[in-house]
N, C-alpha and C. Protein backbone atom coordinates (compact mmCIF):
# COMPACT_ATOMS: atom_id res chain seq x y z
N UNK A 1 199.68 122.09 149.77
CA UNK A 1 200.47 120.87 149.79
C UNK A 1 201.00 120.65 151.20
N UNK A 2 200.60 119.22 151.73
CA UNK A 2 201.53 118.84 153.46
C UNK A 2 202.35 118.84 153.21
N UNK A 3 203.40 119.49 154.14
CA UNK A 3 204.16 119.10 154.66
C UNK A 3 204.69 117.84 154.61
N UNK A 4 205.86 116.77 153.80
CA UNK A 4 205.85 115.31 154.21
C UNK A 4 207.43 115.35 154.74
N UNK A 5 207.32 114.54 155.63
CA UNK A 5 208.91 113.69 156.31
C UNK A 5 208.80 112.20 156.24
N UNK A 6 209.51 111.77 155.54
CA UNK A 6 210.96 112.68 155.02
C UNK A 6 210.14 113.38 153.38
N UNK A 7 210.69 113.87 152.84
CA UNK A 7 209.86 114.96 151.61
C UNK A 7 210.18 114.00 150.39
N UNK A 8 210.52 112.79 150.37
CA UNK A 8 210.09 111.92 149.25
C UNK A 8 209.85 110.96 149.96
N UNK A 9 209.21 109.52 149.37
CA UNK A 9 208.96 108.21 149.72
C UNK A 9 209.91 106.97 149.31
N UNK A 10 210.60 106.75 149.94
CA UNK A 10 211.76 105.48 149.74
C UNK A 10 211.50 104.56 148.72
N UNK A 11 212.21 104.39 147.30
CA UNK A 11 211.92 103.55 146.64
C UNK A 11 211.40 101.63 146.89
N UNK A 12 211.56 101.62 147.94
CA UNK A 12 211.12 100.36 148.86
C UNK A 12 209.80 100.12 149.39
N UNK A 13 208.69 101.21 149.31
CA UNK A 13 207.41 101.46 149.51
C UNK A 13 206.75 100.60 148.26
N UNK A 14 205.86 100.35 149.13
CA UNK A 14 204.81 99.15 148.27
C UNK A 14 203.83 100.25 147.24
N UNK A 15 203.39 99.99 146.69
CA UNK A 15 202.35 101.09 145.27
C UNK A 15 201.21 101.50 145.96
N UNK A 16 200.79 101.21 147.13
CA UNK A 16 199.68 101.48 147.80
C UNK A 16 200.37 102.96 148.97
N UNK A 17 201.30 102.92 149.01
CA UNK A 17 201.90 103.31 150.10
C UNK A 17 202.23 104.67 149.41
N UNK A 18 202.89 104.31 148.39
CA UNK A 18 203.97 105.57 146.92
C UNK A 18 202.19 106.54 146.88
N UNK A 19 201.30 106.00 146.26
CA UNK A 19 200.26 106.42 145.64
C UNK A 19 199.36 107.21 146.87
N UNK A 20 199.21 106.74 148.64
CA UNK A 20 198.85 107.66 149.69
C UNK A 20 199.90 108.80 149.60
N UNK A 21 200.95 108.11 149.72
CA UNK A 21 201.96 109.31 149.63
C UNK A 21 201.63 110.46 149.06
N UNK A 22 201.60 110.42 148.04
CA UNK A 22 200.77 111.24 146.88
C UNK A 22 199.74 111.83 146.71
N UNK A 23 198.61 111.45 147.53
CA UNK A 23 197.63 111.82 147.40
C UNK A 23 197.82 113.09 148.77
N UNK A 24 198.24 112.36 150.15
CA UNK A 24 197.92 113.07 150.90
C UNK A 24 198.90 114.35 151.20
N UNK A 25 200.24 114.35 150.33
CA UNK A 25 201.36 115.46 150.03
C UNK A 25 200.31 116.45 148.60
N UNK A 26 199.91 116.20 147.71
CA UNK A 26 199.26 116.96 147.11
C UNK A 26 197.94 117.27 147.73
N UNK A 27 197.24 116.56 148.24
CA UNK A 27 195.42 116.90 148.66
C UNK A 27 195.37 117.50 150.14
N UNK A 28 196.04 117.24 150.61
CA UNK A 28 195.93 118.29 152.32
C UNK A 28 196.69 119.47 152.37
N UNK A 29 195.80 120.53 153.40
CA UNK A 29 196.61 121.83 153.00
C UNK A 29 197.97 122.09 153.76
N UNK A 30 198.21 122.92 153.31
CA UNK A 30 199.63 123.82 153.55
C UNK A 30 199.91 123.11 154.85
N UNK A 31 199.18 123.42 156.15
CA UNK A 31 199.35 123.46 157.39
C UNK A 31 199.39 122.33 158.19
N UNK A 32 199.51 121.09 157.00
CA UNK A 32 199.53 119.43 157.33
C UNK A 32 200.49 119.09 158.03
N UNK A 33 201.04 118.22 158.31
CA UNK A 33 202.21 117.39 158.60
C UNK A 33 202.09 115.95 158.58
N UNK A 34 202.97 115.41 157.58
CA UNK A 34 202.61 113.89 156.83
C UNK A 34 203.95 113.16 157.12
N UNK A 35 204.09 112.59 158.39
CA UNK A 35 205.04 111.43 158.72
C UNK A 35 204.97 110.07 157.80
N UNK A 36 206.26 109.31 157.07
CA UNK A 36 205.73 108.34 156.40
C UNK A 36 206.78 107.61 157.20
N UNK A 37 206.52 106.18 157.94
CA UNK A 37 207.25 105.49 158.66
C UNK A 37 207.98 105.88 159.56
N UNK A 38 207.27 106.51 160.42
CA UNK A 38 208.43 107.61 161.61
C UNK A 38 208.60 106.81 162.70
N UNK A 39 209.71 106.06 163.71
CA UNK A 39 209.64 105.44 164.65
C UNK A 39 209.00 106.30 165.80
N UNK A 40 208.06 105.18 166.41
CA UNK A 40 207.11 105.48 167.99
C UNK A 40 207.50 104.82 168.72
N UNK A 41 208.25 104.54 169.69
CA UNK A 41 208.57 103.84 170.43
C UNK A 41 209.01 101.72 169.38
N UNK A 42 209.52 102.31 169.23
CA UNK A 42 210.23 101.80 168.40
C UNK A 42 209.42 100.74 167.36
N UNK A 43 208.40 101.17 166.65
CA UNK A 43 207.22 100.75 165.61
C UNK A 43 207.35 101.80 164.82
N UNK A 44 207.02 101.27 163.69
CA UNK A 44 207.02 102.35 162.88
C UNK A 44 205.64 102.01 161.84
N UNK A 45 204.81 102.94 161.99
CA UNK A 45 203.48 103.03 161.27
C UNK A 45 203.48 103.39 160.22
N UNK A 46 202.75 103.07 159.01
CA UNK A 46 203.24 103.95 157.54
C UNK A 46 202.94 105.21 157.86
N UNK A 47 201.62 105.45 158.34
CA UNK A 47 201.67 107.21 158.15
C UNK A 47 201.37 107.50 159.33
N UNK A 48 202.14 109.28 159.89
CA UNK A 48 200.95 109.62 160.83
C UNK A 48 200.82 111.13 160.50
N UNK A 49 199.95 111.26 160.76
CA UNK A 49 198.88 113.05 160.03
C UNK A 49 198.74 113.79 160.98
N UNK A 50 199.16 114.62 160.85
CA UNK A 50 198.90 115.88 161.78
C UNK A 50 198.50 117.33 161.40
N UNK A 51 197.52 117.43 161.54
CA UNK A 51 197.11 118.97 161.19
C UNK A 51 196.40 119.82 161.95
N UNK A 52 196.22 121.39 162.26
CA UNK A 52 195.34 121.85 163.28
C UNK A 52 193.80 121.67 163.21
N UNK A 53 193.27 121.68 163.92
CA UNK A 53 191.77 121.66 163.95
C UNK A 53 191.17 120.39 162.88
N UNK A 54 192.47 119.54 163.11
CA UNK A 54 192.06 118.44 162.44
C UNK A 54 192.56 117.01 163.71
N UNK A 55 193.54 117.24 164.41
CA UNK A 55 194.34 116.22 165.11
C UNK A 55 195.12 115.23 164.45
N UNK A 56 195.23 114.35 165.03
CA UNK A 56 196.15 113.34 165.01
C UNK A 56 195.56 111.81 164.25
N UNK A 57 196.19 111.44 163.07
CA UNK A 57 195.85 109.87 162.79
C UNK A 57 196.74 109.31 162.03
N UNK A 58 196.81 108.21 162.38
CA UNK A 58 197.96 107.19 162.28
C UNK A 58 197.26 106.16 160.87
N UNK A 59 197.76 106.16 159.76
CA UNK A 59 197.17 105.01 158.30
C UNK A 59 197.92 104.17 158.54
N UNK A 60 197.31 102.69 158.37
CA UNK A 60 198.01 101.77 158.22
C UNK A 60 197.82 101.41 156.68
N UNK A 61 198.30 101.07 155.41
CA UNK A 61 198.27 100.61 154.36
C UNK A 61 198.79 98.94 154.24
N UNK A 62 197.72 98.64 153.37
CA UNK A 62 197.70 97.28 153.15
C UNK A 62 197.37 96.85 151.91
N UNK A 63 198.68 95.64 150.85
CA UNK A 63 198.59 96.22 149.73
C UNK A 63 197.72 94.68 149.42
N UNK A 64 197.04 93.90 149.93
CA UNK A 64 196.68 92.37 150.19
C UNK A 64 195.62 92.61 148.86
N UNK A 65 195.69 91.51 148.23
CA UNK A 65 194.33 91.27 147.32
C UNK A 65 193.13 90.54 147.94
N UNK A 66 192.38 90.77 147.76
CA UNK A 66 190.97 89.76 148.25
C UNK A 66 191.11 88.39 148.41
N UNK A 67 191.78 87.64 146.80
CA UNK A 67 192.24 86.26 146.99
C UNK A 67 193.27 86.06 147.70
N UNK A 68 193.87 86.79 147.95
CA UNK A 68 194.74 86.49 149.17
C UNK A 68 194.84 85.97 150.28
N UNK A 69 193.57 86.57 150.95
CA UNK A 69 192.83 86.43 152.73
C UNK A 69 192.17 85.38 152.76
N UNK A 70 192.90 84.29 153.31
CA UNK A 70 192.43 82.59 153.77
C UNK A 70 191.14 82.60 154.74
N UNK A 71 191.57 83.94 155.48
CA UNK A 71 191.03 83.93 157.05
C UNK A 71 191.08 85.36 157.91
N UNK A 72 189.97 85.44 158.23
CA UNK A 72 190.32 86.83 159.14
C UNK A 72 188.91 87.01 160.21
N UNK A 73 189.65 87.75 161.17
CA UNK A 73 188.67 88.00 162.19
C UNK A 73 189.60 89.15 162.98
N UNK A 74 188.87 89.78 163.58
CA UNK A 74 189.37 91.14 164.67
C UNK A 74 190.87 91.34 164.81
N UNK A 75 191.46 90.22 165.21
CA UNK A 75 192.92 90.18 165.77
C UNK A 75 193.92 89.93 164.45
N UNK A 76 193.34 89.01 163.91
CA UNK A 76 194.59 88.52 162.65
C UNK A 76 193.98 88.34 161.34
N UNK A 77 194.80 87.92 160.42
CA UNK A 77 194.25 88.14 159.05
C UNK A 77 195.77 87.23 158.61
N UNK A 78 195.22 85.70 158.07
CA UNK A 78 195.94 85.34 157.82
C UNK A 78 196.26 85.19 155.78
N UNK A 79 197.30 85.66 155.54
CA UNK A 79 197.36 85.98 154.02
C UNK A 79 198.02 84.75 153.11
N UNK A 80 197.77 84.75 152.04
CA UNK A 80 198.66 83.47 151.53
C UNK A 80 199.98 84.16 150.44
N UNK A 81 200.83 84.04 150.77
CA UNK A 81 202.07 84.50 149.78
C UNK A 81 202.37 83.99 148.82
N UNK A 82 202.86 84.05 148.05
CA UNK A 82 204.19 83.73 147.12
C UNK A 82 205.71 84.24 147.07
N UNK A 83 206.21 83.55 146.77
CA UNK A 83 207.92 84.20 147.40
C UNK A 83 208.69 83.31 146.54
N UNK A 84 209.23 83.50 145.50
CA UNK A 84 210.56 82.97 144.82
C UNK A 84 209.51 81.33 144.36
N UNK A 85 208.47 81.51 144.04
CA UNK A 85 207.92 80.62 143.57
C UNK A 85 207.18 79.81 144.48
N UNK A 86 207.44 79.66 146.06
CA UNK A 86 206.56 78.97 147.12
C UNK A 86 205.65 79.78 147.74
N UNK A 87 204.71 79.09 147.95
CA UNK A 87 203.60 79.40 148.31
C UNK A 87 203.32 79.19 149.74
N UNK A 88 202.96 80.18 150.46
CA UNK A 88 202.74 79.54 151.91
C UNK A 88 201.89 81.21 152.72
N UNK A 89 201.44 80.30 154.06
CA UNK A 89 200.44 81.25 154.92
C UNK A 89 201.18 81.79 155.78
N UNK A 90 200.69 83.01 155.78
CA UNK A 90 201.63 83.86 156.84
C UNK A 90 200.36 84.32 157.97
N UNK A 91 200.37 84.47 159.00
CA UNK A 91 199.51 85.20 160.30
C UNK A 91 199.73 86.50 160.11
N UNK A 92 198.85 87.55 160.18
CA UNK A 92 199.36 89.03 160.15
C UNK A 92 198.51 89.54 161.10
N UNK A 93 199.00 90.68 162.11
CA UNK A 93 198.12 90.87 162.67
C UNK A 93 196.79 92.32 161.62
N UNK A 94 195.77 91.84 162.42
CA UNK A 94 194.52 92.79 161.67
C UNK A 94 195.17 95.05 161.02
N UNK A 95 194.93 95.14 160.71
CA UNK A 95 195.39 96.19 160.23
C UNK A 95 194.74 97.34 160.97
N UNK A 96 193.72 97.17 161.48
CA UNK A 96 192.79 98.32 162.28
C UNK A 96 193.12 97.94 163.76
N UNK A 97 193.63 96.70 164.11
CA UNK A 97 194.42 96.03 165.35
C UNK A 97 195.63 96.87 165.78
N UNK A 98 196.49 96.71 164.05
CA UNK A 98 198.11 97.05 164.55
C UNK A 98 198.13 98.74 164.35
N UNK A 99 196.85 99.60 163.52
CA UNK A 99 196.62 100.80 163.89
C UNK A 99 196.61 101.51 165.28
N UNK A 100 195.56 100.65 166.04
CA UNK A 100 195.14 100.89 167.14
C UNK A 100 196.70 100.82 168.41
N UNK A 101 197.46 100.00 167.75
CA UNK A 101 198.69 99.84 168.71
C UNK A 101 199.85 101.13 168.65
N UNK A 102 199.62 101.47 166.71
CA UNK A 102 200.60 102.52 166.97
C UNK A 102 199.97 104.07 167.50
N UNK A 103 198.70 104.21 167.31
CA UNK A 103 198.05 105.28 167.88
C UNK A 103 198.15 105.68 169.00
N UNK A 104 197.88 104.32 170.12
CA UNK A 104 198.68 104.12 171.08
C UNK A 104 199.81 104.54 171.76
N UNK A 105 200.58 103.99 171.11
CA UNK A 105 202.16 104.32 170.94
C UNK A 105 202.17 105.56 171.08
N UNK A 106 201.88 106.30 170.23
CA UNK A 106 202.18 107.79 169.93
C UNK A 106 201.48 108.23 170.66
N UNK A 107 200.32 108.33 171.31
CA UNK A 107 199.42 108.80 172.19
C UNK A 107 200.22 109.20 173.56
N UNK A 108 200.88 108.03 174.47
CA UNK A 108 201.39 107.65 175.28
C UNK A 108 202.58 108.41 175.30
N UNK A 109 203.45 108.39 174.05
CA UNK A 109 204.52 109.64 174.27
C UNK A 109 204.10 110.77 174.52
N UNK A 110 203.20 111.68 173.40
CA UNK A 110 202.52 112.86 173.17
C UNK A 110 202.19 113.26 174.71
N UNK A 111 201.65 112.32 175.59
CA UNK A 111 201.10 112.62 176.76
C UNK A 111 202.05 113.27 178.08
N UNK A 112 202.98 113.15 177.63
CA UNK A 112 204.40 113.16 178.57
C UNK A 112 204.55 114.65 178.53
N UNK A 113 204.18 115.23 177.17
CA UNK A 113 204.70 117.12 177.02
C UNK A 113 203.39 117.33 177.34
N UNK A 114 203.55 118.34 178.96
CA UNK A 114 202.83 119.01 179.43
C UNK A 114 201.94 119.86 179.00
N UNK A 115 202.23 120.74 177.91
CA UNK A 115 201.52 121.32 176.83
C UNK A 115 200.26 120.34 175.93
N UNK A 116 200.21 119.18 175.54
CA UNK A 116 199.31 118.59 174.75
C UNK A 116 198.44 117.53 175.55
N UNK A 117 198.52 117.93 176.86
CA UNK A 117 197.48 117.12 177.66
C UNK A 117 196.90 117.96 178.16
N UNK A 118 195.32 117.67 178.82
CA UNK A 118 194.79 118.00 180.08
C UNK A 118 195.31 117.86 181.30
N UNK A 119 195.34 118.90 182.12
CA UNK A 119 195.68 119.19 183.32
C UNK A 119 194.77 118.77 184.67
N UNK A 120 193.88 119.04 184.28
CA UNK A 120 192.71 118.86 185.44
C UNK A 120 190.74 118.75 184.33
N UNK A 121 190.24 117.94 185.21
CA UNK A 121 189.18 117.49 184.99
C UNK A 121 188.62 116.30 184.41
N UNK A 122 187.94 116.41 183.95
CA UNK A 122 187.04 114.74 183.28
C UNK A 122 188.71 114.40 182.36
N UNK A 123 189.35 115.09 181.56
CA UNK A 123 190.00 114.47 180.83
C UNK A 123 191.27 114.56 181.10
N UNK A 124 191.60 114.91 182.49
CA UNK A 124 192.92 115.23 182.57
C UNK A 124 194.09 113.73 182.34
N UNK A 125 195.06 114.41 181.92
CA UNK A 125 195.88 113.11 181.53
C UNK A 125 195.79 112.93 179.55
N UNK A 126 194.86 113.17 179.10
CA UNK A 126 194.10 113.11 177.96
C UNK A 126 195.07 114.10 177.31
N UNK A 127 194.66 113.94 176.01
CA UNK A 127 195.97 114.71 174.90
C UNK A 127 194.44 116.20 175.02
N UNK A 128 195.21 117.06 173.88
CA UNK A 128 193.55 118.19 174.56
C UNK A 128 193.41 118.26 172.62
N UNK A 129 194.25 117.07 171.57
CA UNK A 129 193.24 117.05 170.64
C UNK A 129 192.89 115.64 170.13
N UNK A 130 192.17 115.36 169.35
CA UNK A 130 191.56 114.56 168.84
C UNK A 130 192.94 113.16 168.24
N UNK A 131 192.25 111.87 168.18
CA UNK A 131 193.76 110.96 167.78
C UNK A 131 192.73 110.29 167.27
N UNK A 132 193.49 109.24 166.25
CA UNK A 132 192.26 108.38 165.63
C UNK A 132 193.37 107.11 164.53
N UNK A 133 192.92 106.27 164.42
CA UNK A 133 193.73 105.56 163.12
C UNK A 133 192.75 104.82 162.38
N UNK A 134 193.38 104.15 161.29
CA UNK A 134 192.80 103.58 160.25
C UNK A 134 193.23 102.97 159.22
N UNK A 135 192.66 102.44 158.26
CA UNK A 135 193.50 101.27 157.44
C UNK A 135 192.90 101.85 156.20
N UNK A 136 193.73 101.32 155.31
CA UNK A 136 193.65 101.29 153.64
C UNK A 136 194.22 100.23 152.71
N UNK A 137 192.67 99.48 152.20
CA UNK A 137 193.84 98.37 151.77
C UNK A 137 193.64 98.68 150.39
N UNK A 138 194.74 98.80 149.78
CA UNK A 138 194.83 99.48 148.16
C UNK A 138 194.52 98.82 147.05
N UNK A 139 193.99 97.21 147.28
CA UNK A 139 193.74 96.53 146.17
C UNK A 139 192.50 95.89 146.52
N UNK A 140 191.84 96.44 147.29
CA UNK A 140 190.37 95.72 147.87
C UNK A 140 189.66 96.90 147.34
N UNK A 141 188.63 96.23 146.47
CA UNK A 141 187.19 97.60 146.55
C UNK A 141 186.25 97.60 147.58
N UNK A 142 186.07 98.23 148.12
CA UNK A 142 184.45 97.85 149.25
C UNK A 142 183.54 96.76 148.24
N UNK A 143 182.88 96.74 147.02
CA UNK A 143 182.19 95.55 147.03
C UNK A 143 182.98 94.24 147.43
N UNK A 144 184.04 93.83 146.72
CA UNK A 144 184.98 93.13 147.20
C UNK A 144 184.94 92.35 148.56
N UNK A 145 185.21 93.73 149.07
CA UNK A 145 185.50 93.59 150.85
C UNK A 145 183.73 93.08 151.38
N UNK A 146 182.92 93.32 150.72
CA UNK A 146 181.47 92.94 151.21
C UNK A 146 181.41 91.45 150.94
N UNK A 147 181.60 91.21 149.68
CA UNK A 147 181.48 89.92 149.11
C UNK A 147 181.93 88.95 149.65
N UNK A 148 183.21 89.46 149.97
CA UNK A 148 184.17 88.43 151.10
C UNK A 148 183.90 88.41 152.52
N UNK A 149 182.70 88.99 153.26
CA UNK A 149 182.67 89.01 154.25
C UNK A 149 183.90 89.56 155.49
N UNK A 150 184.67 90.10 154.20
CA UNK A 150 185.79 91.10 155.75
C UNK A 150 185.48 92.50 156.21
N UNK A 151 184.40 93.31 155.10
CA UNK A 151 183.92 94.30 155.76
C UNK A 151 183.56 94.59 157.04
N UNK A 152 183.20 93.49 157.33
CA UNK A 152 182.42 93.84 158.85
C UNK A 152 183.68 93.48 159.89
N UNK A 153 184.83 93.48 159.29
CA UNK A 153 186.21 93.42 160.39
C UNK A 153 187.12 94.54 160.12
N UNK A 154 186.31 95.45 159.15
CA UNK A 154 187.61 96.42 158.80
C UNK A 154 186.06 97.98 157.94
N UNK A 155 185.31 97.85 158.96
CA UNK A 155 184.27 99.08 158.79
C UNK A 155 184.49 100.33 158.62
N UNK A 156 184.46 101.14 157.86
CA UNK A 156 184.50 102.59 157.25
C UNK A 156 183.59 103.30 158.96
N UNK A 157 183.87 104.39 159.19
CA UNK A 157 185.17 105.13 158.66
C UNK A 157 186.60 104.80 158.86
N UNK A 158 186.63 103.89 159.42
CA UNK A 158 188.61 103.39 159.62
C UNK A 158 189.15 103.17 158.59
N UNK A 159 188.74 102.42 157.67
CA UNK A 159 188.65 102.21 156.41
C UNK A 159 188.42 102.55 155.29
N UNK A 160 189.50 102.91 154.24
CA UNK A 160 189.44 103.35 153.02
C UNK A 160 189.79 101.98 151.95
N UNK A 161 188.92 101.57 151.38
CA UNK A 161 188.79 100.55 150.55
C UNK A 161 188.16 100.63 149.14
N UNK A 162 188.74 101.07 148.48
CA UNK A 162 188.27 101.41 146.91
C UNK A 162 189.76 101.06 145.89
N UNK A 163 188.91 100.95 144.56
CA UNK A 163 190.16 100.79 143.95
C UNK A 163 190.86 102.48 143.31
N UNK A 164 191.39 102.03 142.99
CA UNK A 164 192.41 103.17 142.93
C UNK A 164 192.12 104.28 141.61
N UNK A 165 191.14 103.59 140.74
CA UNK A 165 190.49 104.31 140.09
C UNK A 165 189.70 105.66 140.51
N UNK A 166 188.95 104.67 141.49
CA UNK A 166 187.91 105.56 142.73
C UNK A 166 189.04 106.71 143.38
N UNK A 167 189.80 106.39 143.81
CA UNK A 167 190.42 106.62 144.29
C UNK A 167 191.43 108.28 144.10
N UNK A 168 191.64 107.85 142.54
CA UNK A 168 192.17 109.31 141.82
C UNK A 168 191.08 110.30 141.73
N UNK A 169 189.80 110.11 141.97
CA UNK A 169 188.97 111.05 142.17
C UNK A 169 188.80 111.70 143.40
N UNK A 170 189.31 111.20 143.97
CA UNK A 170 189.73 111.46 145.96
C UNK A 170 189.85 113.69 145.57
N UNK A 171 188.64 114.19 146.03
CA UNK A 171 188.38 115.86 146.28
C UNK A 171 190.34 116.25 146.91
């Protein structure tokens, strides 16, 4: 079982978010470490993972339905809401976009302790393990995501897109 901080999930977490929670506090071993909303320079990413001989990755979760997404391409993904009965479009930025920013983020600190960078050569400056992020949107299946033509803006492996059925079978 990881390691999680904080060691429960805030009743304020969306069901996509409660249910990673869950999976990745029971399914990764002992030697994990499972940040859920930890500030990076002052962003806060839903998850970030840390384990040895595994590195560093930052989940973004996304709890959007298929009918939802008006519009999307690389940068944004615009969603349609409901809220107290009105209906209206919101701009969001892309989820493998705002991954890539907090990976970033955290990258850029990490780099500062002398210990987790390269010193000299091709990679010096460079963290000396592996960083990576990715998205999960919890109510999209990959056929779904094909059908709708957003697959090809949100491509596996970054992407975990199944329903949640699939999902409880997760090894």
């Amino acid at each position: 079982m990881a390691q999680m901080l904080p060691e429960f999930i805030q009743a304020k977490a969306s069901q996509g978010e409660k249910k990673l929670f869950a999976v990745l506090r029971d399914r990764l071993p002992d030697d994990f470490i499972v940040w859920y909303e930890p500030q990076v320079k002052g962003l806060h990413p839903d998850f970030i993972v840390l384990g040895p001989n595994f590195g560093l990755l930052v989940i973004e979760v996304k709890g959007w339905f298929v009918n939802q997404i008006e519009e999307a391409n690389n940068n944004f993904f615009r969603i349609r809401q409901t809220k107290n009965g009105a209906t209206y479009s919101e701009s969001q930025q892309s989820p493998l976009k705002q991954g890539k920013g907090y990976i970033d983020a955290a990258m850029d600190n990490l780099k500062g302790e002398a210990i987790l960078a390269h010193h000299s050569g091709n990679f010096q400056g460079k963290l000396v393990f592996p960083a990576g992020f990715g998205a999960m949107m919890s109510n999209i299946t990959t056929s779904q995501a094909h059908n709708s033509n957003i697959y090809k803006l949100l491509e596996q492996p970054q992407l975990v897109s199944e329903s949640w059925q699939d999902f409880n079978n997760f090894p």
